[in-house]
N, C-alpha and C. Protein backbone atom coordinates (compact mmCIF):
# COMPACT_ATOMS: atom_id res chain seq x y z
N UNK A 1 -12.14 0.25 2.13
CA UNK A 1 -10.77 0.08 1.70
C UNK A 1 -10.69 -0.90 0.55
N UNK A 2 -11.24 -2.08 0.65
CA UNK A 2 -11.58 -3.25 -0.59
C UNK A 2 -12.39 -2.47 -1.53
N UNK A 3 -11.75 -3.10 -2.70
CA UNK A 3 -12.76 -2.41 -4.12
C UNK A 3 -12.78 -1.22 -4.58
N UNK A 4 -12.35 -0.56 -3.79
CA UNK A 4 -12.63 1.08 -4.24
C UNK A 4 -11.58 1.74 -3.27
N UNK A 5 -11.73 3.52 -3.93
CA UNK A 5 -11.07 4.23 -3.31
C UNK A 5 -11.46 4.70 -2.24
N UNK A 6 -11.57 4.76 -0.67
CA UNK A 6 -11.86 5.43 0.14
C UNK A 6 -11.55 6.75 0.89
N UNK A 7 -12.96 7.51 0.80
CA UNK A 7 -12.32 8.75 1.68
C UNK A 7 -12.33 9.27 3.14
N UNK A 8 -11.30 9.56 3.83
CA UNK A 8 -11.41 9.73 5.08
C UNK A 8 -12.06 10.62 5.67
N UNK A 9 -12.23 11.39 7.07
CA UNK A 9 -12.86 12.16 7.29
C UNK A 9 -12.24 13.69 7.44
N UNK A 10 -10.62 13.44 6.61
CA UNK A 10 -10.08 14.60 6.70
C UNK A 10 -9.99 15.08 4.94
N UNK A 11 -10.93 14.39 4.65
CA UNK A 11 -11.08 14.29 2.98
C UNK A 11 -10.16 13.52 1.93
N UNK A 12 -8.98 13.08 2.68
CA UNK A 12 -7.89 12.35 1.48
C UNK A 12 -8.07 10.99 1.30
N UNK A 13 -8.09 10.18 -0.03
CA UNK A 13 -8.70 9.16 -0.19
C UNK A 13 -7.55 8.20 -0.76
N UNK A 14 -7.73 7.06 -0.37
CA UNK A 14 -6.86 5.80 0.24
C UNK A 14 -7.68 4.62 -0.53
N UNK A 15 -5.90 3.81 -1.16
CA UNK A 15 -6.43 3.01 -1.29
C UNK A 15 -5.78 2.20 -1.04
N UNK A 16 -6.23 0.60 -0.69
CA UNK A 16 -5.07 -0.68 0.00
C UNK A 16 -4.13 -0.85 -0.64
N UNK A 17 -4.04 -1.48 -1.82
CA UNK A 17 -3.16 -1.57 -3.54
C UNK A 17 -2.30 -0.26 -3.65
N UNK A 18 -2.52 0.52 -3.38
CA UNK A 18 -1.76 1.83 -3.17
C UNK A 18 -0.38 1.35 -2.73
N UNK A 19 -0.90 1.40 -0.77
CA UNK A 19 0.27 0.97 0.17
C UNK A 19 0.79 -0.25 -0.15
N UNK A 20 -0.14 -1.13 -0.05
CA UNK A 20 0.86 -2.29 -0.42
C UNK A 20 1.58 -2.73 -1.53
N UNK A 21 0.97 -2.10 -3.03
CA UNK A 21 2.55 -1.52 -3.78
C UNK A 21 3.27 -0.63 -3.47
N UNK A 22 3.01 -0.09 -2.33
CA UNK A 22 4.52 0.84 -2.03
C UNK A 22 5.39 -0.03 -0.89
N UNK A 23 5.14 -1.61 -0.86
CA UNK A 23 5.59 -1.97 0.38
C UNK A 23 5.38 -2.19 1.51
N UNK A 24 4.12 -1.02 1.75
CA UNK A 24 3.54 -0.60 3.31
C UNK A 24 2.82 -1.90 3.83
N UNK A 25 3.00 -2.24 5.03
CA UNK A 25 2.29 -3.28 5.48
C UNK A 25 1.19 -2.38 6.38
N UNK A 26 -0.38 -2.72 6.27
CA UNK A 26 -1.65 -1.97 7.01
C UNK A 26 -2.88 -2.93 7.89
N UNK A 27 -2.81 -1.77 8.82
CA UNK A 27 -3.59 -2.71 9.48
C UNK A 27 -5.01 -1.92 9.63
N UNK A 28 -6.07 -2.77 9.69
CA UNK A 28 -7.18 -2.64 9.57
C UNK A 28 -8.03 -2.59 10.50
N UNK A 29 -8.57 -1.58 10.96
CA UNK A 29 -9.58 -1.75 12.16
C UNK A 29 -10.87 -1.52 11.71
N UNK A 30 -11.47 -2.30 12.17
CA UNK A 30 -12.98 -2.62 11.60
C UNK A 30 -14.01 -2.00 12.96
N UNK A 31 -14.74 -1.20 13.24
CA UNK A 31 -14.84 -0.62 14.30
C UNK A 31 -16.49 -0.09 14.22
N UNK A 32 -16.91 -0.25 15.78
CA UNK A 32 -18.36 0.32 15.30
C UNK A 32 -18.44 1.64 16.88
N UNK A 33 -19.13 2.89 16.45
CA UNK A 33 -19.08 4.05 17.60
C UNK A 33 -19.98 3.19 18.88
N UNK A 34 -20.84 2.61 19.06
CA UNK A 34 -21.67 1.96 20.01
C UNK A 34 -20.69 0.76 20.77
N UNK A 35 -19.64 0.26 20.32
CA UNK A 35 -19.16 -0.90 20.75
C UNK A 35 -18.56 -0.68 21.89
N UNK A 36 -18.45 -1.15 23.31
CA UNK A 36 -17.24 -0.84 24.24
C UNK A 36 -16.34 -1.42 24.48
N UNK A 37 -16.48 -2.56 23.74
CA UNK A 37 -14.69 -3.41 23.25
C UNK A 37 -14.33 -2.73 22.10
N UNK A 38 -14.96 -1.88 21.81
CA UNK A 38 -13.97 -1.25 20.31
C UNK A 38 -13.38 0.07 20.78
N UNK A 39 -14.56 0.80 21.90
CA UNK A 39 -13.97 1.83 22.38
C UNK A 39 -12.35 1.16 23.07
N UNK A 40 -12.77 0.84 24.18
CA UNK A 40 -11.21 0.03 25.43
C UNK A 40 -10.27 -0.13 24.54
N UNK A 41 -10.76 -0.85 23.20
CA UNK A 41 -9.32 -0.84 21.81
C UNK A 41 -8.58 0.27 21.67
N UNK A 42 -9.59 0.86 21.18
CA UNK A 42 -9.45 2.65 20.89
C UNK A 42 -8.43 3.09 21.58
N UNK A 43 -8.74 3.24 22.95
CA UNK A 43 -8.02 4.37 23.85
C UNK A 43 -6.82 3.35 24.55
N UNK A 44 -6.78 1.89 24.22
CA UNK A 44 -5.28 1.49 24.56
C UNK A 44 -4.05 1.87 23.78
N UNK A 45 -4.06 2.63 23.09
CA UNK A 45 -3.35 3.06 22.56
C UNK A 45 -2.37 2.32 21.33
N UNK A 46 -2.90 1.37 21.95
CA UNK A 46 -1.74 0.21 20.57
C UNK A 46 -1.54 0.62 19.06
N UNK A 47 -2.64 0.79 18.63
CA UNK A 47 -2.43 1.18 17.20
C UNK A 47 -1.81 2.28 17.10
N UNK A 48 -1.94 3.74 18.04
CA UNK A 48 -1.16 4.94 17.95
C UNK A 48 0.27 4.63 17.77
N UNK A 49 0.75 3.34 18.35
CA UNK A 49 1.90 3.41 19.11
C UNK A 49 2.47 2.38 17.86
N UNK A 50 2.01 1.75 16.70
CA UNK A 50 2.09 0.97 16.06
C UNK A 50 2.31 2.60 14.91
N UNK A 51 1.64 3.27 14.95
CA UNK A 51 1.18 4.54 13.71
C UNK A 51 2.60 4.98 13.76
N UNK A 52 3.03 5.54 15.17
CA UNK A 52 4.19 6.57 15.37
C UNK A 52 5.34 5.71 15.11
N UNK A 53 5.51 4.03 15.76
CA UNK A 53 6.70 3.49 14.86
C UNK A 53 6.83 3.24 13.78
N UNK A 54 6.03 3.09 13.16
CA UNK A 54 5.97 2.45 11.42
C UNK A 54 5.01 3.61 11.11
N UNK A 55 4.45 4.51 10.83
CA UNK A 55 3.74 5.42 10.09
C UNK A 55 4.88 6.57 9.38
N UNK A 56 4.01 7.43 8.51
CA UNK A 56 4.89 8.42 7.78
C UNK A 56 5.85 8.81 8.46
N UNK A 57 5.86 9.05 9.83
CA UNK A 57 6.70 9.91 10.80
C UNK A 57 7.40 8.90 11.59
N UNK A 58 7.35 7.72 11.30
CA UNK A 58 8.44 7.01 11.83
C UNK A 58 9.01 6.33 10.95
N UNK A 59 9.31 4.61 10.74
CA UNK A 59 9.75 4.25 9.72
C UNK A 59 9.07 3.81 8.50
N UNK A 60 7.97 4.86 8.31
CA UNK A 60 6.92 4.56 7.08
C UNK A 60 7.07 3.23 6.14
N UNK A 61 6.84 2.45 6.85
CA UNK A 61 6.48 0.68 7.08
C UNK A 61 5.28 0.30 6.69
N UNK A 62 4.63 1.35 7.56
CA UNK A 62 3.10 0.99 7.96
C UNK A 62 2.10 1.65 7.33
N UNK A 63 0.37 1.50 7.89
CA UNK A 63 -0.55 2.37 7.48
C UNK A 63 -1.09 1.69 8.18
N UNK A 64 -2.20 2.86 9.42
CA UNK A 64 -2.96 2.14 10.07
C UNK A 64 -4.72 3.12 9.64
N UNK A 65 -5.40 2.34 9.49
CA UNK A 65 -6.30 2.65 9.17
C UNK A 65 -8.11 2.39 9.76
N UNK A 66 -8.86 3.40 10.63
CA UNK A 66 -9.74 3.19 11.48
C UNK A 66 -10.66 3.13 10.90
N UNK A 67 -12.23 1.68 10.54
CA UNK A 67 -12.80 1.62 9.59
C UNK A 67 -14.01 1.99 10.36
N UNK A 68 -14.87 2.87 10.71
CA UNK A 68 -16.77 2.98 11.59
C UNK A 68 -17.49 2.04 10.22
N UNK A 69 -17.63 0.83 11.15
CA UNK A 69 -17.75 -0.08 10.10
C UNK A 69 -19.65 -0.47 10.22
N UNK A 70 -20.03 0.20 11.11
CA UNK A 70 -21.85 0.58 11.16
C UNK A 70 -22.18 1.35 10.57
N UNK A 71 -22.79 1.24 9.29
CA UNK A 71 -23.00 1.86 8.39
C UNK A 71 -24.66 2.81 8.33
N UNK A 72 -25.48 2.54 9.63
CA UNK A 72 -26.24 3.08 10.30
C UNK A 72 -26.13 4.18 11.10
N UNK A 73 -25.08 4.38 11.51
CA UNK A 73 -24.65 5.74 12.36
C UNK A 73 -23.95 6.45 11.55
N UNK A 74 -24.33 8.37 11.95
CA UNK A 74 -23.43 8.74 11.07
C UNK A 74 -22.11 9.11 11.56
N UNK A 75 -21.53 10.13 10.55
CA UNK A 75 -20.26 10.70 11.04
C UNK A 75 -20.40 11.30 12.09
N UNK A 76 -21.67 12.09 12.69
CA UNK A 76 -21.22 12.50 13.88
C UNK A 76 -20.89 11.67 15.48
N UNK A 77 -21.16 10.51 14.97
CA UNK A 77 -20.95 9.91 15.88
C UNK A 77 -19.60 9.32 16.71
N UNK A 78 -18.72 9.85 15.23
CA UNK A 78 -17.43 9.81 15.35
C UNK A 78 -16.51 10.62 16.84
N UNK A 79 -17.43 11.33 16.52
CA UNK A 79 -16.90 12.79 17.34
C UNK A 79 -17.38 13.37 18.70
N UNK A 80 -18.76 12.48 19.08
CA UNK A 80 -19.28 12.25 20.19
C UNK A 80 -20.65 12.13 20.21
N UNK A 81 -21.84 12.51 21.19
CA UNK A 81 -22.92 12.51 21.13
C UNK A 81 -23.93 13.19 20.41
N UNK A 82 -23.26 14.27 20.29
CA UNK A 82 -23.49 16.13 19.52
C UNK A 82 -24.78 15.38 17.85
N UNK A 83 -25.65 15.36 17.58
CA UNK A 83 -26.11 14.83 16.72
C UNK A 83 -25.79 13.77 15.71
N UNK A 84 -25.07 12.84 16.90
CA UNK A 84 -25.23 11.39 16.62
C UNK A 84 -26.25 10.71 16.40
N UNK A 85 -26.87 9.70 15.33
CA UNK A 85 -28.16 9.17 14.87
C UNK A 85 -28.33 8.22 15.87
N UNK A 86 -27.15 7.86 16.50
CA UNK A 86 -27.22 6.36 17.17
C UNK A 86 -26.61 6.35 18.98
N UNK A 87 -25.59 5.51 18.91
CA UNK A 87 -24.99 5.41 20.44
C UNK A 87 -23.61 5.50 20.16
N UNK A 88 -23.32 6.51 20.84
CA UNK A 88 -21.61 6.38 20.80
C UNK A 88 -21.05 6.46 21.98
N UNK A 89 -19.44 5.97 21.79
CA UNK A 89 -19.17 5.68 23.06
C UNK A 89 -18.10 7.02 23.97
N UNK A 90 -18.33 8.06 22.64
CA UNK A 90 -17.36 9.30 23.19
C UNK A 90 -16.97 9.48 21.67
N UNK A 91 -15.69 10.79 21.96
CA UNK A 91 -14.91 11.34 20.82
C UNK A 91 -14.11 10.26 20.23
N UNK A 92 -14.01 9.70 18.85
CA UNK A 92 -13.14 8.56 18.31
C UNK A 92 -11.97 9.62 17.91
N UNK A 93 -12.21 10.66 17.50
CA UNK A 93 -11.32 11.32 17.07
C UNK A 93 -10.25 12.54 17.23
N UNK A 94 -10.44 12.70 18.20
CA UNK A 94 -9.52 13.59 19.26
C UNK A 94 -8.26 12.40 19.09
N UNK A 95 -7.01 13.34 19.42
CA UNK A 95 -5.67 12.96 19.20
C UNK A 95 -5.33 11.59 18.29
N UNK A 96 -5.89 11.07 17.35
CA UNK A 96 -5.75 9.98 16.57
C UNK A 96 -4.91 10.26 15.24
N UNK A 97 -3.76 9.92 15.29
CA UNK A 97 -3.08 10.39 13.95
C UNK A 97 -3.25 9.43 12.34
N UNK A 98 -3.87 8.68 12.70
CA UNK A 98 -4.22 8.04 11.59
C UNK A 98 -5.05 8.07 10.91
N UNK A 99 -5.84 7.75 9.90
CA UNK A 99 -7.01 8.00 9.02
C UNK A 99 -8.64 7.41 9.50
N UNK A 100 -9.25 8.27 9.87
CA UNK A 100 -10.26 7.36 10.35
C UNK A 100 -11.72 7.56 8.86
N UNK A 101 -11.85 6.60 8.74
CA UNK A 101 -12.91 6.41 7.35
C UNK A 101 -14.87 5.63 7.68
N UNK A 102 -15.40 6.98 8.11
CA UNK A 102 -16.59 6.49 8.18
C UNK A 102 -17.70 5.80 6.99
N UNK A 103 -17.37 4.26 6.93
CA UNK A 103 -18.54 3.28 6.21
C UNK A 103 -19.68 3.80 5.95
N UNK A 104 -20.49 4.30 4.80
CA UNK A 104 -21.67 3.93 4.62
C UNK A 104 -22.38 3.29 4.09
N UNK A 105 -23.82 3.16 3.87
CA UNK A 105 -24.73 2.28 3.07
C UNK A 105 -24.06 2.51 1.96
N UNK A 106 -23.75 3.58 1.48
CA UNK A 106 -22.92 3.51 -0.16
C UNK A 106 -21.69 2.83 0.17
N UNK A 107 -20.32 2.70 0.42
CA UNK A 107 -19.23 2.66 0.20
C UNK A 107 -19.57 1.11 1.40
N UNK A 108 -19.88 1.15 2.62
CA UNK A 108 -19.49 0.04 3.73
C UNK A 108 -19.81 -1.19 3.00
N UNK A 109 -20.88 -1.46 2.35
CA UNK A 109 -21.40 -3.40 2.29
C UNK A 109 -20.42 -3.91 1.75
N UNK A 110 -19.62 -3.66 0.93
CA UNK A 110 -18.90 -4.37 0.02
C UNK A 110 -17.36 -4.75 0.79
N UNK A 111 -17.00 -3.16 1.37
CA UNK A 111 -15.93 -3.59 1.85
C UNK A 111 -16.19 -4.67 3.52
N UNK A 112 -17.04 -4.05 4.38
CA UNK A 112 -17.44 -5.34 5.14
C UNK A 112 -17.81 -6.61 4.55
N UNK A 113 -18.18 -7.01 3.47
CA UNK A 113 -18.42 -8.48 2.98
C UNK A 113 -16.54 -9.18 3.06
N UNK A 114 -16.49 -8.35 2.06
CA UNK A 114 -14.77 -8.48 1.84
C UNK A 114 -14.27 -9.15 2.78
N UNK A 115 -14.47 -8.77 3.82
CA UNK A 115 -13.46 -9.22 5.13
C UNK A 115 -14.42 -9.77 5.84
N UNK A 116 -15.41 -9.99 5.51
CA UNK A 116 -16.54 -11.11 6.42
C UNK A 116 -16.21 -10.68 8.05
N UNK A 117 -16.93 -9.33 7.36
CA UNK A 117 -16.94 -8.90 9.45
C UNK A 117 -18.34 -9.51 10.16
N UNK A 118 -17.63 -10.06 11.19
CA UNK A 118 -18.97 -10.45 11.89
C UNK A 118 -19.11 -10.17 13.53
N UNK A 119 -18.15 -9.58 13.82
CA UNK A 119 -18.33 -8.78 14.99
C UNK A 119 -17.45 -7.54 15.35
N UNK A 120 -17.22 -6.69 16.46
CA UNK A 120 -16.76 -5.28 16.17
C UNK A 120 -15.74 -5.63 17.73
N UNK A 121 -14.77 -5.23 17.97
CA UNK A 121 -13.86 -5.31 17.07
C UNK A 121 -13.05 -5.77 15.98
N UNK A 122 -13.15 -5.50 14.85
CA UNK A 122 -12.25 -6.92 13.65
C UNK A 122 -10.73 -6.09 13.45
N UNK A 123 -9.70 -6.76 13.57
CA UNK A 123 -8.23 -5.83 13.22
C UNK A 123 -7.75 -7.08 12.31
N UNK A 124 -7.21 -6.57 11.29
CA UNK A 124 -6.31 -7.26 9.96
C UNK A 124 -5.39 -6.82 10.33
N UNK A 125 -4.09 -7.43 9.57
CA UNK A 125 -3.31 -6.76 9.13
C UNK A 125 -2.71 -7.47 7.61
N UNK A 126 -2.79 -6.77 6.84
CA UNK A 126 -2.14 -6.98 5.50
C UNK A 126 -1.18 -6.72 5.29
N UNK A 127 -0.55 -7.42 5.17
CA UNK A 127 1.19 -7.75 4.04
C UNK A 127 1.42 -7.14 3.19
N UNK A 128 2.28 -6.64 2.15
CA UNK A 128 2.61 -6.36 1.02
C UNK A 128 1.97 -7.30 0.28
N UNK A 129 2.53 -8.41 0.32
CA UNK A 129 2.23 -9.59 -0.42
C UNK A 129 0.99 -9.93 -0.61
N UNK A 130 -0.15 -9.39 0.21
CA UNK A 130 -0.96 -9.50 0.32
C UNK A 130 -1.78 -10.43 1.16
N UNK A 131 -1.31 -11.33 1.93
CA UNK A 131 -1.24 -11.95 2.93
C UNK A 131 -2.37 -11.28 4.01
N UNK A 132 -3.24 -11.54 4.19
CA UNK A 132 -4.26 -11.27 5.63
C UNK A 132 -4.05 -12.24 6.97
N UNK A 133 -3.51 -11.40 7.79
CA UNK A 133 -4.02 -12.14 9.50
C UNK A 133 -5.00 -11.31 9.95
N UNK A 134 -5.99 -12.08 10.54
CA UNK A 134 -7.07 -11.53 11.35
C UNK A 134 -6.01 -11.44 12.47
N UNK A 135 -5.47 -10.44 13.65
CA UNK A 135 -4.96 -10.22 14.78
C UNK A 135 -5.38 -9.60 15.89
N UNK A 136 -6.61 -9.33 15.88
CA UNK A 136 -7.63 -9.09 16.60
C UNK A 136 -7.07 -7.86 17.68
N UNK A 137 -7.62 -8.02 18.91
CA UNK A 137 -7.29 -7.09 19.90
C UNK A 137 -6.14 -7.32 20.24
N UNK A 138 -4.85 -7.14 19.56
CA UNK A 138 -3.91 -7.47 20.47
C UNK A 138 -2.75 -6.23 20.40
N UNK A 139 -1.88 -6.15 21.64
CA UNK A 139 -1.20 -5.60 21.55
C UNK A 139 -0.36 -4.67 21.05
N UNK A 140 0.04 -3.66 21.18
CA UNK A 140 1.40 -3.31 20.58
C UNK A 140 2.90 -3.75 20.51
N UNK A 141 3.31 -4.30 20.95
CA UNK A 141 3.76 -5.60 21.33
C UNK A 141 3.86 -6.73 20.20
N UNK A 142 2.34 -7.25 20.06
CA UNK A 142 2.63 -8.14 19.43
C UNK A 142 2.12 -7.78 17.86
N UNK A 143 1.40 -6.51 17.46
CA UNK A 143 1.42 -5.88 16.46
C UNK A 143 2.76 -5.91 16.05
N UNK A 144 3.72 -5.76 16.35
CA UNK A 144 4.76 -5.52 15.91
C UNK A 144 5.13 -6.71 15.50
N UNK A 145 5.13 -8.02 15.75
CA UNK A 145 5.54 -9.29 15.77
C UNK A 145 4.84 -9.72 14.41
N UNK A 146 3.77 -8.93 13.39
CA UNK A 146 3.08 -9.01 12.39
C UNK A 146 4.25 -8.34 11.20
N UNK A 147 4.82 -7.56 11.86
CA UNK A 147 5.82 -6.75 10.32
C UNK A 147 6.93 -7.80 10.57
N UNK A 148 7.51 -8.72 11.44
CA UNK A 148 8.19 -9.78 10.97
C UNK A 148 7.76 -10.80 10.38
N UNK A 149 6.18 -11.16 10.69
CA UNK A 149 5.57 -11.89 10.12
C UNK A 149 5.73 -11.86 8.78
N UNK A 150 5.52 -10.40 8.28
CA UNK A 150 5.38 -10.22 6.91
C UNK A 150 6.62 -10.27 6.30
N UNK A 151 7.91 -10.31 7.08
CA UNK A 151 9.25 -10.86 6.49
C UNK A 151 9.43 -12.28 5.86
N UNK A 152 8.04 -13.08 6.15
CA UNK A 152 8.86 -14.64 6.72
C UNK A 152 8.12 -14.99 4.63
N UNK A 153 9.65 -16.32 4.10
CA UNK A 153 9.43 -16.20 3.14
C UNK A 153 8.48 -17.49 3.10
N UNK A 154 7.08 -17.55 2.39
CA UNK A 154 6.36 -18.31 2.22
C UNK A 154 5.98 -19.15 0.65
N UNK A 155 5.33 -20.02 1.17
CA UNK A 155 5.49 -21.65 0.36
C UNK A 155 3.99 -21.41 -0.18
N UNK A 156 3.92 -21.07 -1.06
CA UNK A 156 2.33 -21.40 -1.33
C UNK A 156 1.62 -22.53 -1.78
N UNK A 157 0.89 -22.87 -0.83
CA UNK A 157 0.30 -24.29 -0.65
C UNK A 157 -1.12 -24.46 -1.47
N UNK A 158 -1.84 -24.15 -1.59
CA UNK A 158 -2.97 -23.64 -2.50
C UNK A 158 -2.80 -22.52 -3.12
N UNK A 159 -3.66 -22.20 -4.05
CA UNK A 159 -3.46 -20.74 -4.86
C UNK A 159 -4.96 -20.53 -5.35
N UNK A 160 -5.45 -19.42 -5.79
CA UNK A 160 -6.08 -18.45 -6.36
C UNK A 160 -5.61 -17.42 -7.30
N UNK A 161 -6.80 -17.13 -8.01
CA UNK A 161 -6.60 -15.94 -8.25
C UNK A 161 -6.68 -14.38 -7.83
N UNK A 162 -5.97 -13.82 -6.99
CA UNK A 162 -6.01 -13.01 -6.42
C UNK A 162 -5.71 -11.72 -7.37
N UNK A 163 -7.05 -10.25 -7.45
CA UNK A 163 -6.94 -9.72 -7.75
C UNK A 163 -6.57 -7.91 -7.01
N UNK A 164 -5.72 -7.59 -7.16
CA UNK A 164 -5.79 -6.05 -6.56
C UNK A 164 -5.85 -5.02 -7.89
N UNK A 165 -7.15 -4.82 -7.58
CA UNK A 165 -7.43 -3.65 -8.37
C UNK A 165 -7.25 -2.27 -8.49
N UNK A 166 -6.27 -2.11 -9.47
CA UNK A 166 -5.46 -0.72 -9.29
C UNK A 166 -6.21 0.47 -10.37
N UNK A 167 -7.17 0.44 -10.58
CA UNK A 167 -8.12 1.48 -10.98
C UNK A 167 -8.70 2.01 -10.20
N UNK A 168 -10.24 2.16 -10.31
CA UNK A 168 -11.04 2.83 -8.95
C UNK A 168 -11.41 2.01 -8.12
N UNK A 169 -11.13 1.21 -8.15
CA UNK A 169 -11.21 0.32 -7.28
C UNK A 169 -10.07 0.41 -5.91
N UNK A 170 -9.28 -0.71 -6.07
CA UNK A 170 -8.35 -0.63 -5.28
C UNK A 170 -8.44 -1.37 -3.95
N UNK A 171 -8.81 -2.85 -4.00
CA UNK A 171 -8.56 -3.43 -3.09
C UNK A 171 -8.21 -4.95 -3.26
N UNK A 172 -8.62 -5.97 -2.45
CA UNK A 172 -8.26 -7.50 -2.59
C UNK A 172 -9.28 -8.65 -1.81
N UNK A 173 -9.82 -9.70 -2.79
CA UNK A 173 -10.67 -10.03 -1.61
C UNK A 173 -10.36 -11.25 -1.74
N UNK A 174 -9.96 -11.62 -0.46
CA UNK A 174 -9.49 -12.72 0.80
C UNK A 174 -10.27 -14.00 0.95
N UNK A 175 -11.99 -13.27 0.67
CA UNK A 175 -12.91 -14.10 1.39
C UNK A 175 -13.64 -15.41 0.86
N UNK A 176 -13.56 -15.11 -0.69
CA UNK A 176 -14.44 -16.22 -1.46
C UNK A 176 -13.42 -17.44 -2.03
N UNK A 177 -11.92 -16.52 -1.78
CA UNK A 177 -10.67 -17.86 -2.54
C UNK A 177 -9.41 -17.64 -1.28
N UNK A 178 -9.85 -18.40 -0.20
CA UNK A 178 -8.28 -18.68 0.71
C UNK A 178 -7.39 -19.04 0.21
N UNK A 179 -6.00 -18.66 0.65
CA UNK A 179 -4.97 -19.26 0.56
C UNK A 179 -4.21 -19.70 1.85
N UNK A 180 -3.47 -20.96 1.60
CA UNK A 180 -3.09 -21.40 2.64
C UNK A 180 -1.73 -21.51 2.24
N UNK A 181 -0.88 -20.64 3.21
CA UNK A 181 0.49 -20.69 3.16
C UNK A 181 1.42 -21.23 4.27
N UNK A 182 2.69 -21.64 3.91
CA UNK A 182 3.52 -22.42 5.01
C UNK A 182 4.60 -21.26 4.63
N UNK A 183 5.39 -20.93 5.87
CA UNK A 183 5.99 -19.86 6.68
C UNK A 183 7.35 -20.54 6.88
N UNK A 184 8.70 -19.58 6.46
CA UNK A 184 10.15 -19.55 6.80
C UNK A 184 10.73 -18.78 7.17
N UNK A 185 11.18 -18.00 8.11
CA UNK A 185 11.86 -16.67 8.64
C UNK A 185 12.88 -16.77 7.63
N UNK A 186 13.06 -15.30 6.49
CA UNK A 186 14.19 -15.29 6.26
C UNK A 186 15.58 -14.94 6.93
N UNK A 187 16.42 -15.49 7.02
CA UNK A 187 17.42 -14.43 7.64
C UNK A 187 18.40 -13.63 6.50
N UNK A 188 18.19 -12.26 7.22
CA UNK A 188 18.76 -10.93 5.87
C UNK A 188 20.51 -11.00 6.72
């Protein structure tokens, strides 16, 4: 998703800078087929339930986006055991309405550096603004408590230069220049 354009496994290709100049606030799942805290993620349904309120078909808010962020296994592993290179933990992709984008040695290093993944499950969610929370396994519930987040008007306390690259590229990286911001709920 960082740096470049990515393509999914239904062939249409995505990029972060995209949505978040259109507004869209996205969340990021960083995900590996062998993991069984990534599977239990998977099938709690939260992110579906995050997709259908804020996705195209609800109040297109959102973009949720599933990253097979082991760049050692292939695509079939997506889909179950069936000539999987590696270990998977079942079908990732049965009833999932969102984009799921299998990482490889070509396309994965860069965008895993990006976000300094260092274990599986990793969930972002990005702001318009561009703003990253790591929000890990949590809820639907409190997923939701992230698109007010991204309401709240902020103080920028340090700065960078933050680039989103709207060529072939098309992403933002977080990792080598933090920013540290202080937080105000607007009221509309």
């Amino acid at each position: 998703m960082v740096r470049r354009r990515l393509i999914d496994l239904n062939g249409n290709t995505h990029s972060l800078c995209d949505e978040l100049d259109a507004g869209r606030q996205v969340y990021l799942v960083f995900s590996a087929t062998w993991c069984a805290p990534c599977w239990n993620y998977h099938n709690s349904g939260h992110m579906e339930s995050i997709y259908e309120d804020f996705g195209p078909d609800g109040a297109n808010e959102a973009r949720v986006y599933f990253l097979e962020s082991d760049y050692n296994t292939n695509e079939y592993c997506l889909y179950g055991p069936s000539g999987c290179n590696g270990t998977t933990q079942g079908n990732w992709v049965d009833g999932i309405p969102f984009s799921i984008i299998n990482l490889t040695s070509t396309n994965g290093p860069t965008v895993v550096s990006d976000y300094s993944i260092a274990f599986f499950p990793t969930v972002y969610t990005v702001c318009p603004d561009k703003r990253v929370f790591e929000t890990g396994q949590a809820s639907s519930q409190v997923l939701k408590t992230y698109m007010t987040s991204c309401e709240m008007e902020t103080t920028l306390v340090s700065s960078y230069d933050e680039i989103c690259y709207e060529d072939e590229t098309g992403g933002i990286d977080n990792r080598t220049h933090p920013r540290t911001w202080q937080y105000q709920l607007l009221l509309k």
